[in-house]
Structures are given as C-alpha cells and as structure tokens.
C-alpha atoms as a PDB file:
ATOM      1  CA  UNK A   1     144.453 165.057  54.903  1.00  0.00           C
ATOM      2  CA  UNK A   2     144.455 164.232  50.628  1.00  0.00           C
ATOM      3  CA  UNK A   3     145.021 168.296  50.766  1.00  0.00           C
ATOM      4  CA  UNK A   4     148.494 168.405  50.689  1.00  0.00           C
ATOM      5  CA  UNK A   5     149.259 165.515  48.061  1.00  0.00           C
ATOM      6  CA  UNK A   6     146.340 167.279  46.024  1.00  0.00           C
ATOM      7  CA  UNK A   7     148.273 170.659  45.919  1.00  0.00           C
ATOM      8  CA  UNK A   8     151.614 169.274  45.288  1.00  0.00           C
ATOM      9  CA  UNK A   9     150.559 167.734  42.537  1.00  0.00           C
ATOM     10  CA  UNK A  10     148.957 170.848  41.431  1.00  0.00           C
ATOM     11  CA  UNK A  11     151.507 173.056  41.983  1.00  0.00           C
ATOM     12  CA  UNK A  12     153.820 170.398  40.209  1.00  0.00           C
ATOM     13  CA  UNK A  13     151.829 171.376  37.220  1.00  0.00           C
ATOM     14  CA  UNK A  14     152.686 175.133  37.877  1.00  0.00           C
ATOM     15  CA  UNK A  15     154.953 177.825  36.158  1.00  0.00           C
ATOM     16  CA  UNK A  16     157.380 179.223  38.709  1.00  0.00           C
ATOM     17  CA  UNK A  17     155.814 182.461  38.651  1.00  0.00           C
ATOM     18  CA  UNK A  18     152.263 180.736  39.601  1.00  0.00           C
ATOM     19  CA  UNK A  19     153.705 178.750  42.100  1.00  0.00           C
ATOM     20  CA  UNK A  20     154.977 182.254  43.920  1.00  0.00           C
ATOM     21  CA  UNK A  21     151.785 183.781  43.605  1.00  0.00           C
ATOM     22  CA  UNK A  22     149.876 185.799  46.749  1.00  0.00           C
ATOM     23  CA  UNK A  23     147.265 185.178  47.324  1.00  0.00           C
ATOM     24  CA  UNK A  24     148.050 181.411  45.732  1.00  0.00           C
ATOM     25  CA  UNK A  25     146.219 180.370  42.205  1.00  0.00           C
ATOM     26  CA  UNK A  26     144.916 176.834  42.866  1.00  0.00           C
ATOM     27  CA  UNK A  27     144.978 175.608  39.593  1.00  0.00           C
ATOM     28  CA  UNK A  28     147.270 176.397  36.710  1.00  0.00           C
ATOM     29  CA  UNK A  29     146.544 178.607  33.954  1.00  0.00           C
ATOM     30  CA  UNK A  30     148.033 175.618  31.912  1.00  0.00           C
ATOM     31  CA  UNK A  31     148.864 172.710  32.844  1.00  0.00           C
ATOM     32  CA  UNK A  32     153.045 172.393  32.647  1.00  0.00           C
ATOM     33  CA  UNK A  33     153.570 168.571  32.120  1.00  0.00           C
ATOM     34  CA  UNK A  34     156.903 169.253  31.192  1.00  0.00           C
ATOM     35  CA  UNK A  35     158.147 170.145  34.342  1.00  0.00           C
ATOM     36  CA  UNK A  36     158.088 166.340  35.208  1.00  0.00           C
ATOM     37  CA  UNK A  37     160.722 165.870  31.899  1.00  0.00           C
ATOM     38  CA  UNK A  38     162.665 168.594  33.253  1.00  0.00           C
ATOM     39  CA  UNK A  39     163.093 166.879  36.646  1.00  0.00           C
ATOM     40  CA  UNK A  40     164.364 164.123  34.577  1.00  0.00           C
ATOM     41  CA  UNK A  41     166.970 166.672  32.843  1.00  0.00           C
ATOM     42  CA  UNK A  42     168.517 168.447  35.540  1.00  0.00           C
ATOM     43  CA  UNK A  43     168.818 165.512  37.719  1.00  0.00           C
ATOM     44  CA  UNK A  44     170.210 162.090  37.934  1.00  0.00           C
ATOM     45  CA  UNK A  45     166.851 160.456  39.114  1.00  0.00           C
ATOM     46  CA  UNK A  46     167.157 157.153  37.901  1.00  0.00           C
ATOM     47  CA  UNK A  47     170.955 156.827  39.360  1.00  0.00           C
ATOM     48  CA  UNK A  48     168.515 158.205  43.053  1.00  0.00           C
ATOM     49  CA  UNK A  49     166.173 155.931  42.022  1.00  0.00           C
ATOM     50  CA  UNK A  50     168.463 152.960  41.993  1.00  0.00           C
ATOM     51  CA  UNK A  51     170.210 153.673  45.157  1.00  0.00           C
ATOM     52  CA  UNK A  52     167.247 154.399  47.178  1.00  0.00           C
ATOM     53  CA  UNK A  53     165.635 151.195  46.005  1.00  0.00           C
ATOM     54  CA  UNK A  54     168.998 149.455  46.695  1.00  0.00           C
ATOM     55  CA  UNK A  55     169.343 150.706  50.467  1.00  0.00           C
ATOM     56  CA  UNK A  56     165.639 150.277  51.078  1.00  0.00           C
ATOM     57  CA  UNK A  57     165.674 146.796  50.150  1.00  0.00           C
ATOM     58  CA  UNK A  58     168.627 145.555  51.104  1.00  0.00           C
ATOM     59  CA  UNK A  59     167.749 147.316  54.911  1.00  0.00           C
ATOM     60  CA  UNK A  60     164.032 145.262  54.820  1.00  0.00           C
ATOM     61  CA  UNK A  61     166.198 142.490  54.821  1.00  0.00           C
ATOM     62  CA  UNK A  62     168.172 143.659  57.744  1.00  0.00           C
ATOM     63  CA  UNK A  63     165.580 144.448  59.424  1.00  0.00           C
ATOM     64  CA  UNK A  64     163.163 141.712  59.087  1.00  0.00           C
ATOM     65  CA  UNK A  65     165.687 139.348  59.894  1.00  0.00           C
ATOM     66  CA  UNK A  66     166.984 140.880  63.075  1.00  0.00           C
ATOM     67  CA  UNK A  67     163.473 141.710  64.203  1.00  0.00           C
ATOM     68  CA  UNK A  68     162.276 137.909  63.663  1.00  0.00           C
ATOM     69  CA  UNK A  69     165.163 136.173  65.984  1.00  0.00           C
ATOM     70  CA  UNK A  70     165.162 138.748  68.111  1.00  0.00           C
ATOM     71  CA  UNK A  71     161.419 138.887  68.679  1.00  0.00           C
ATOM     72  CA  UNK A  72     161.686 134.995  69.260  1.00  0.00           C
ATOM     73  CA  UNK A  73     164.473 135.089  71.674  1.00  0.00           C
ATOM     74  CA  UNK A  74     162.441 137.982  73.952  1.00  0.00           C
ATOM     75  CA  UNK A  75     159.088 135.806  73.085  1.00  0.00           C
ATOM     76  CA  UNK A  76     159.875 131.595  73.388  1.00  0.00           C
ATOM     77  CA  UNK A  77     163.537 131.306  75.351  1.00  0.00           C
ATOM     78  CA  UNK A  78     164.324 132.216  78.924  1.00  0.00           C
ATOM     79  CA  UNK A  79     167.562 133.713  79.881  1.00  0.00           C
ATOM     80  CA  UNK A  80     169.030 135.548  82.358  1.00  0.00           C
ATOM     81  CA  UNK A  81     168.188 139.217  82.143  1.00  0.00           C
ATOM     82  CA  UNK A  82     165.656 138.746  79.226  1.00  0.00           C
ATOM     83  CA  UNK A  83     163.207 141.263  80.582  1.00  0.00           C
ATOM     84  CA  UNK A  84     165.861 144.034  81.811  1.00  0.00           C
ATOM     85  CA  UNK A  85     167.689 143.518  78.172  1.00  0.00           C
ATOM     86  CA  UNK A  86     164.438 144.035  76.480  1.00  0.00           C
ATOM     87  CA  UNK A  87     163.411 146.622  78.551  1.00  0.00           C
ATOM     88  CA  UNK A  88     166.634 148.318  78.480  1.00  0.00           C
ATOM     89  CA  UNK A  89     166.458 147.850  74.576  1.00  0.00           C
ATOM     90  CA  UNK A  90     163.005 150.374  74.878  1.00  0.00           C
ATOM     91  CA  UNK A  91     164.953 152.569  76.634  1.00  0.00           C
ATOM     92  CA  UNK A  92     167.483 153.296  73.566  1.00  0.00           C
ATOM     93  CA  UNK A  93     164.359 154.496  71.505  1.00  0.00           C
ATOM     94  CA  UNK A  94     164.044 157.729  73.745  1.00  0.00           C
ATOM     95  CA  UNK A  95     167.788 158.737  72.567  1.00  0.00           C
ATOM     96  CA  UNK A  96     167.232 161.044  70.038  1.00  0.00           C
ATOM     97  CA  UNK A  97     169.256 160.840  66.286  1.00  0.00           C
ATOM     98  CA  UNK A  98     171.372 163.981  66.966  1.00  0.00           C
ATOM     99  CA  UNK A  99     172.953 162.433  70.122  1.00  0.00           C
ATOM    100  CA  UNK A 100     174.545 160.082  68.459  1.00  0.00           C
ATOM    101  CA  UNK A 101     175.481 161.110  65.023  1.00  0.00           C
ATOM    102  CA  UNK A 102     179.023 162.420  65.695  1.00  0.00           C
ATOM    103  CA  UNK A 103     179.842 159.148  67.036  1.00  0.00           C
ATOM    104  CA  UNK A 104     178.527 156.953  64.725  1.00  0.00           C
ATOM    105  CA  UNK A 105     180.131 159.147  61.785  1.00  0.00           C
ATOM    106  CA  UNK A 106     183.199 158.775  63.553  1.00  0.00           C
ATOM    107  CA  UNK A 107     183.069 154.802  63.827  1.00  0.00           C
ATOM    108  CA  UNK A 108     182.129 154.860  60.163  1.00  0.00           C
ATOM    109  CA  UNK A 109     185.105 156.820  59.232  1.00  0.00           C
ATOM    110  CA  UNK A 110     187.592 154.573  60.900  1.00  0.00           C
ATOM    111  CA  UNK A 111     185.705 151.930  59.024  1.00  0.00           C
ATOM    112  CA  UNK A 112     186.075 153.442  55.802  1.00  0.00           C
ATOM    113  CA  UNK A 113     182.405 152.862  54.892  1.00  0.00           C
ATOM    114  CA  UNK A 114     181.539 156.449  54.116  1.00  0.00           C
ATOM    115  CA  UNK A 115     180.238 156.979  50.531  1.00  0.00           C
ATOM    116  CA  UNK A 116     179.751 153.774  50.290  1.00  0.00           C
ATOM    117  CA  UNK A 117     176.332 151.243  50.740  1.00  0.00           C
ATOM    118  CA  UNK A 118     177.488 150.072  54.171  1.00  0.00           C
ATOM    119  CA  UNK A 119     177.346 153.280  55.786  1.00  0.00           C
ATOM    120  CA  UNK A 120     173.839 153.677  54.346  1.00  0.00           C
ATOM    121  CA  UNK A 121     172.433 150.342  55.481  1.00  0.00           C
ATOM    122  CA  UNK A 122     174.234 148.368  57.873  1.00  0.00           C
ATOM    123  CA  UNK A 123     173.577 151.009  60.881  1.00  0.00           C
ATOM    124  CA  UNK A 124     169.412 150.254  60.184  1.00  0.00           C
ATOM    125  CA  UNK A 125     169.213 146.952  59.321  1.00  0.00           C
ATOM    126  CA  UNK A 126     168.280 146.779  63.630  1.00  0.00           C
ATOM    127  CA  UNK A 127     165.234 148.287  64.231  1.00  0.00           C
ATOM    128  CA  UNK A 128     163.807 147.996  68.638  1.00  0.00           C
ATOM    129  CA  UNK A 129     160.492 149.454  67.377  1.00  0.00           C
ATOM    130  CA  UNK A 130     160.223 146.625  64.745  1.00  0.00           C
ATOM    131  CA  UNK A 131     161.459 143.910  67.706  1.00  0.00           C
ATOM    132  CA  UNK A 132     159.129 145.330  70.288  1.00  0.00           C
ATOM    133  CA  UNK A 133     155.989 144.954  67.426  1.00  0.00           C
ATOM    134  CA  UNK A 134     157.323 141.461  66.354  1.00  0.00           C
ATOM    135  CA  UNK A 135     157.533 140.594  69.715  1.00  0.00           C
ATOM    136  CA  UNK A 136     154.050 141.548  71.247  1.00  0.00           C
ATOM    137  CA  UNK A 137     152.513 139.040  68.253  1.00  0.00           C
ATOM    138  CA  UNK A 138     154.479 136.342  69.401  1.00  0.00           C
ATOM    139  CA  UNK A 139     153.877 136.445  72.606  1.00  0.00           C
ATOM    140  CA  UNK A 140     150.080 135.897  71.672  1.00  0.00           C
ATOM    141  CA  UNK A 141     151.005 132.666  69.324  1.00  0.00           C
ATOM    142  CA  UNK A 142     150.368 129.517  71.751  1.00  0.00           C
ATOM    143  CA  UNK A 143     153.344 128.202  73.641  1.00  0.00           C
ATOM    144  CA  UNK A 144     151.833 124.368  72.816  1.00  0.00           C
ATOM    145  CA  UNK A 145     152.452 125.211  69.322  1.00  0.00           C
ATOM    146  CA  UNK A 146     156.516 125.635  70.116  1.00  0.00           C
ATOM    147  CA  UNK A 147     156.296 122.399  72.197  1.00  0.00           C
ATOM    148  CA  UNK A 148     154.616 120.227  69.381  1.00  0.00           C
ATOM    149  CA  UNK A 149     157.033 121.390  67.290  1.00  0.00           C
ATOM    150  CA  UNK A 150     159.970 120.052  69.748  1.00  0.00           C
ATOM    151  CA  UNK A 151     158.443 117.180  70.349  1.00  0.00           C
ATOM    152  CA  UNK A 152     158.518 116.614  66.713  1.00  0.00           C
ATOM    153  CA  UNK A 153     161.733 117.170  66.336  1.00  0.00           C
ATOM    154  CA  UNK A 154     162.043 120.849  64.457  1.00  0.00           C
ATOM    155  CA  UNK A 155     164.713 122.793  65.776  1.00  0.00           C
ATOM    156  CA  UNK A 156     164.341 126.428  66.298  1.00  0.00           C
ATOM    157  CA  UNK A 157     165.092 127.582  63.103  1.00  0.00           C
ATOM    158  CA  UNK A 158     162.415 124.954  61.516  1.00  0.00           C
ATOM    159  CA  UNK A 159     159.638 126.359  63.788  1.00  0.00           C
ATOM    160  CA  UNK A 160     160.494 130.644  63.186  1.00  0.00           C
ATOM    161  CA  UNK A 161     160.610 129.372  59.258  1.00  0.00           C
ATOM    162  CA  UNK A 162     157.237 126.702  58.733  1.00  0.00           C
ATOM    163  CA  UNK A 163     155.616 127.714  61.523  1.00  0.00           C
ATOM    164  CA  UNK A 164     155.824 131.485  63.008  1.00  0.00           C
ATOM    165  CA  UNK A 165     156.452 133.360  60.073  1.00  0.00           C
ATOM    166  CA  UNK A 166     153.362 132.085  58.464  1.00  0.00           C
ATOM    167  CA  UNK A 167     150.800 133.282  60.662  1.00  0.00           C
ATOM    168  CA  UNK A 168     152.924 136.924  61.483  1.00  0.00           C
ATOM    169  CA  UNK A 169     152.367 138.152  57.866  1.00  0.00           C
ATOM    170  CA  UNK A 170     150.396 141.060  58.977  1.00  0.00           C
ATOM    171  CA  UNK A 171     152.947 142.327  61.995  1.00  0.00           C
ATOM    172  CA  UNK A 172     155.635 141.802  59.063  1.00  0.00           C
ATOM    173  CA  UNK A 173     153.945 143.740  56.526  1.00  0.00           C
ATOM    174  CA  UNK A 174     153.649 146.360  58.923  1.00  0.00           C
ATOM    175  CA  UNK A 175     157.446 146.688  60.051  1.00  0.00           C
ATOM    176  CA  UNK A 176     158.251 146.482  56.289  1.00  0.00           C
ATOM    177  CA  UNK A 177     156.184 149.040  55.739  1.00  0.00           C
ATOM    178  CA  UNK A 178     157.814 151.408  58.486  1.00  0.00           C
ATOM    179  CA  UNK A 179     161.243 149.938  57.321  1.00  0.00           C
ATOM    180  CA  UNK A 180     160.138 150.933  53.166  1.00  0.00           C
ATOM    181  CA  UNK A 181     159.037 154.676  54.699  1.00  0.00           C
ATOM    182  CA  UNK A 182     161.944 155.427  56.922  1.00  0.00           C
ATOM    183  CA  UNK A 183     164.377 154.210  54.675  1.00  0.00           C
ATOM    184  CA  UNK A 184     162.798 155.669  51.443  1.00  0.00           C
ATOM    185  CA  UNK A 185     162.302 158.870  53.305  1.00  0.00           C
ATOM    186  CA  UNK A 186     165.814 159.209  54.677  1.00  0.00           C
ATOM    187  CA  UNK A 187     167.395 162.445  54.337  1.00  0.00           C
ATOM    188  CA  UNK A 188     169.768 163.585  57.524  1.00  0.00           C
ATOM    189  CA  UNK A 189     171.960 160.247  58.034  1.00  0.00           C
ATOM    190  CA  UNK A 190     172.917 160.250  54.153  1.00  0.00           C
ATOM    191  CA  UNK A 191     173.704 163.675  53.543  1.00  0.00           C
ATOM    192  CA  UNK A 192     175.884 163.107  56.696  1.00  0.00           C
ATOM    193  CA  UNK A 193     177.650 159.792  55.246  1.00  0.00           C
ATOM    194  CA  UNK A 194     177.584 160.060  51.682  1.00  0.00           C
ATOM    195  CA  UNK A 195     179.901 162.784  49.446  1.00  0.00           C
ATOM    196  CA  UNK A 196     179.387 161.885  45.762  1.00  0.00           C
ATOM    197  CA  UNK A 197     176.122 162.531  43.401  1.00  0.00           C
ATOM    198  CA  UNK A 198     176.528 159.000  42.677  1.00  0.00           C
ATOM    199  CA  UNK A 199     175.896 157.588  45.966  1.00  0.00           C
ATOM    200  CA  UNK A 200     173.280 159.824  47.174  1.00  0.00           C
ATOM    201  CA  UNK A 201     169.125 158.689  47.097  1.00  0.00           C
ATOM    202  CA  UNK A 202     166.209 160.648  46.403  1.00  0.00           C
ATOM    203  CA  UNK A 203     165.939 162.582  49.400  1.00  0.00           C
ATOM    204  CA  UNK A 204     169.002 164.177  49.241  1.00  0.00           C
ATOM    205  CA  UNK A 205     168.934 164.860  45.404  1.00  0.00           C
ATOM    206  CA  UNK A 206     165.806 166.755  45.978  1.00  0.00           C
ATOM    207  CA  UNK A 207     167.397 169.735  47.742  1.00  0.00           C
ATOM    208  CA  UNK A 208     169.022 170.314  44.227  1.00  0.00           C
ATOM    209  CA  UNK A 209     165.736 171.898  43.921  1.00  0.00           C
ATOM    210  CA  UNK A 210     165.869 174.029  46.952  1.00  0.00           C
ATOM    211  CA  UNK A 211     169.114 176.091  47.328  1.00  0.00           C
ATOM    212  CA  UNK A 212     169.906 179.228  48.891  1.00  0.00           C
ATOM    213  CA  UNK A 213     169.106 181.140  45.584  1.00  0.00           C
ATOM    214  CA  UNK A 214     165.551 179.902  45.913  1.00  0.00           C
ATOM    215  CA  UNK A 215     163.373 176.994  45.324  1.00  0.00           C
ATOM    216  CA  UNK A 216     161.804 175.746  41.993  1.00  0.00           C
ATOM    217  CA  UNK A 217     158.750 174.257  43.505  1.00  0.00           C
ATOM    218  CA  UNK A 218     156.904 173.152  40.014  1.00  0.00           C
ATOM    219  CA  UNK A 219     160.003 171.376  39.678  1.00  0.00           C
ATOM    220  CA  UNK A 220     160.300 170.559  43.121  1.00  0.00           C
ATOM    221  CA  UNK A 221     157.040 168.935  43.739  1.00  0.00           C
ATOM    222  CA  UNK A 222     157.065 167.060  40.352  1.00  0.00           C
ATOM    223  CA  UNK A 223     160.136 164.822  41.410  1.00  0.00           C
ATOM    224  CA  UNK A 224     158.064 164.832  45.565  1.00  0.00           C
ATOM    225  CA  UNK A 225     155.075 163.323  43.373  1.00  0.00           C
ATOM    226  CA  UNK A 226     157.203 160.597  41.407  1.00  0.00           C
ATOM    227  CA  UNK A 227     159.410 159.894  44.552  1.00  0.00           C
ATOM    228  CA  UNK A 228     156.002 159.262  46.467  1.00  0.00           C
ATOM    229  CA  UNK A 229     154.227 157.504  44.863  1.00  0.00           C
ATOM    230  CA  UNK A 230     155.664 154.173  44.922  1.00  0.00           C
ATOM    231  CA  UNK A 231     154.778 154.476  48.719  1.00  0.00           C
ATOM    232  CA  UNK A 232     151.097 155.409  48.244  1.00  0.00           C
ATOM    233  CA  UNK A 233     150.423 152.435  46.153  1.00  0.00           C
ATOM    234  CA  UNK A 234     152.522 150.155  48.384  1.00  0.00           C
ATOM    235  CA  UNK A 235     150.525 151.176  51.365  1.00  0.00           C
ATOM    236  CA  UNK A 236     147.241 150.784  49.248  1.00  0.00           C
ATOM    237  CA  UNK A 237     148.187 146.984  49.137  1.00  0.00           C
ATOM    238  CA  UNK A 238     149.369 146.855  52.730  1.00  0.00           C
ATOM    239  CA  UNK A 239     146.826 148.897  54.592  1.00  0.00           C
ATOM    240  CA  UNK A 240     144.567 145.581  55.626  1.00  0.00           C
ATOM    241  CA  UNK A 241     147.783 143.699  56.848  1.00  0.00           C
ATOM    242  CA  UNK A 242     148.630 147.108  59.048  1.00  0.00           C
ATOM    243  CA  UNK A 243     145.336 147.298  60.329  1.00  0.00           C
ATOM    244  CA  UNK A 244     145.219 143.725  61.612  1.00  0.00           C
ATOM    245  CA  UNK A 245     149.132 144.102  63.162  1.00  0.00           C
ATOM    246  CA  UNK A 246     147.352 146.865  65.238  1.00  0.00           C
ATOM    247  CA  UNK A 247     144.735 145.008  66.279  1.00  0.00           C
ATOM    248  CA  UNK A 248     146.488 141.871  67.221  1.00  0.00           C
ATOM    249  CA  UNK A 249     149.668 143.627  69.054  1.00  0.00           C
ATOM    250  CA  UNK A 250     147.062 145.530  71.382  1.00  0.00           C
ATOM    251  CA  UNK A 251     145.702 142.076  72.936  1.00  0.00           C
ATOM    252  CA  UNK A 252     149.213 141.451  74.673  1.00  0.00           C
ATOM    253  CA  UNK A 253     151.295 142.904  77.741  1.00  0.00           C
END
C-alpha cells in the first residue's frame, strides 16, 4: 500500500526523461531537489495553498455543526416522520455527483456565487454520511443522561455543548477527517464553479502540470507530495480516534 507514495516521491526526484523511461528506473541517477523549487516557480501554490486551507476549514465548520444538531434531532427528539426523513436522507447518498451538477451550477449562477468562496463551501458544509455516523454514537449515549440534564434545568443546547460533544470526540475526529480529505481532495465541483487562478485550490492547479502537450511528472508529483502531506500527518494524529468511531458506531442499529 506505502508503494505508491514511495514512488511518487521518487519519481518527484526524477528528470523528465527518467520519469518516461521503459522499462521504469526506480531510483534517480541524481536526485533533482529542485524540481520541488520549480513547483514553487511556475505555480501560484501558496495563493492554492491558502484557498484550499480556507474552504477546508471553513466547510469542517459546516459540517460539524450541521452533523451535531442534526444527529441529535434523529437521536434524542421524536417527531413526526423522524425515521422516513432520516431514512429518506440515506437515500440521497445513492444519487451520484453528475446527476446533479447542472442544476446546482445553475442555482449558483442565479446566485451569483460562482468564483467566489460560497460556491466552494456552502453546498458541503451538509454532509448525510457525517449525520448518519454522528447519529449511530448517539444513539448509544444513555437516554438518563438527557433526562438528568432536563431535570437540571440545561436546555438542549447546554446538553449537545457540556455534555454530548465531550464524550463524541472520536466519531468527530473521524467526520473531520472525511470532511479535511474530501474537501482537500476536491477537484470536479471547483473546476466547475470557479474561473480565475486566484480562486482555484490545489487540486485544480495541479493539472497545470498535466496538459494536452504532456505531463511533467517530476514536477507533477513534487507539488502531489507537498499537497499530501499535510493529510498523512493529520491522519497520523487521528488514526486512534478513527479507529474507536468504528468500533463504537458498529454496536448500534
């Protein structure tokens, strides 16, 4: 599995002649450091950088907070139609992105948010698959718990804040994790919404580096090994928390 993340790097290190080479050279001749300056050269990383981190944080946020009260309505309140809404809710993950990109890009336009932040996060900051997860690991926290909490006078708020949010840090970590990948990883949706260099993250600036002239994969896979990283050491720190989200969301219907 490290196979792949071992040859990028290696090719990363690669002339562009090496990297073309059949059968393939494993390791380089000599090692081509600058190729990771050049990335820096021909494209505007840090502005990709910046924008990336902006939409993937500012989506997190989205996302966590929709997940949490939406998990708690389908987990501690009874209303009519709860079930069929939730279930109805898992239905809406089997529609697949294509179907309904045209009319999302179309409700966009009339909103005037393409090229701009809003088109990139607002349609994500509602995630079912995160709901679903949050929602399995409350159903397994004790309903006493919400009733001593009534009974002592915390509203609904005051519970989701001091109480259930401190003992879901793993099932959080995990749909912040999925939220950090799939927004950090986005490529489709923003080459769709966005027009200007300016506005576009990594993703997207990395097909500078594959056009229909050719790719440069030294160069190539020296900005994939930068962009990456970040996510390899953030799921270093996460992978216990995952683990135990796993474990726990298994135990429930």
């Amino acid at each position: 599995m490290i196979f792949p993340f071992v040859w990028m790097i290696l090719t990363s290190l690669k002339t562009q002649p090496e990297s073309l080479l059949i059968p393939p050279r494993i390791f380089p001749a000599r090692l081509q450091l600058v190729n990771y300056l050049e990335v820096w050269r021909q494209i505007p990383l840090l502005r990709y950088f910046l924008n990336t981190i902006i939409m993937t944080v500012l989506t997190l946020a989205g996302v966590l907070a929709t997940s949490t009260l939406a998990a708690f309505s389908f987990s501690f309140k009874n209303f009519k139609g709860r079930d069929l809404t939730f279930l109805a809710m898992l239905g809406m993950m089997m529609i697949p992105q294509p179907v309904y990109l045209v009319p999302a890009y179309v409700i966009l336009a009339k909103l005037r948010w393409l090229d701009t932040f809003y088109a990139l996060i607002v349609p994500w900051t509602v995630n079912i698959f995160s709901i679903f997860l949050v929602r399995q690991h409350f159903k397994s926290v004790p309903w006493s718990l919400y009733e001593a909490s009534k009974m002592d006078g915390a509203n609904d708020l005051k519970f989701i804040w001091h109480i259930l949010l401190p003992i879901s840090k793993p099932v959080l970590v995990t749909i912040s994790l999925f939220s950090i990948i799939g927004s950090w990883n986005s490529f489709l949706w923003p080459l769709i919404v966005t027009n200007s260099e300016s506005m576009r993250p990594l993703q997207v600036g990395l097909a500078y580096f594959s056009q229909e002239q050719g790719s440069m994969w030294p160069l190539l896979m020296a900005a994939s090994t930068m962009i990456i990283l970040p996510l390899v050491i953030f799921y270093i720190f996460a992978q216990k928390q995952i683990n135990q989200s796993f474990v726990s969301s298994g135990l429930k219907e």
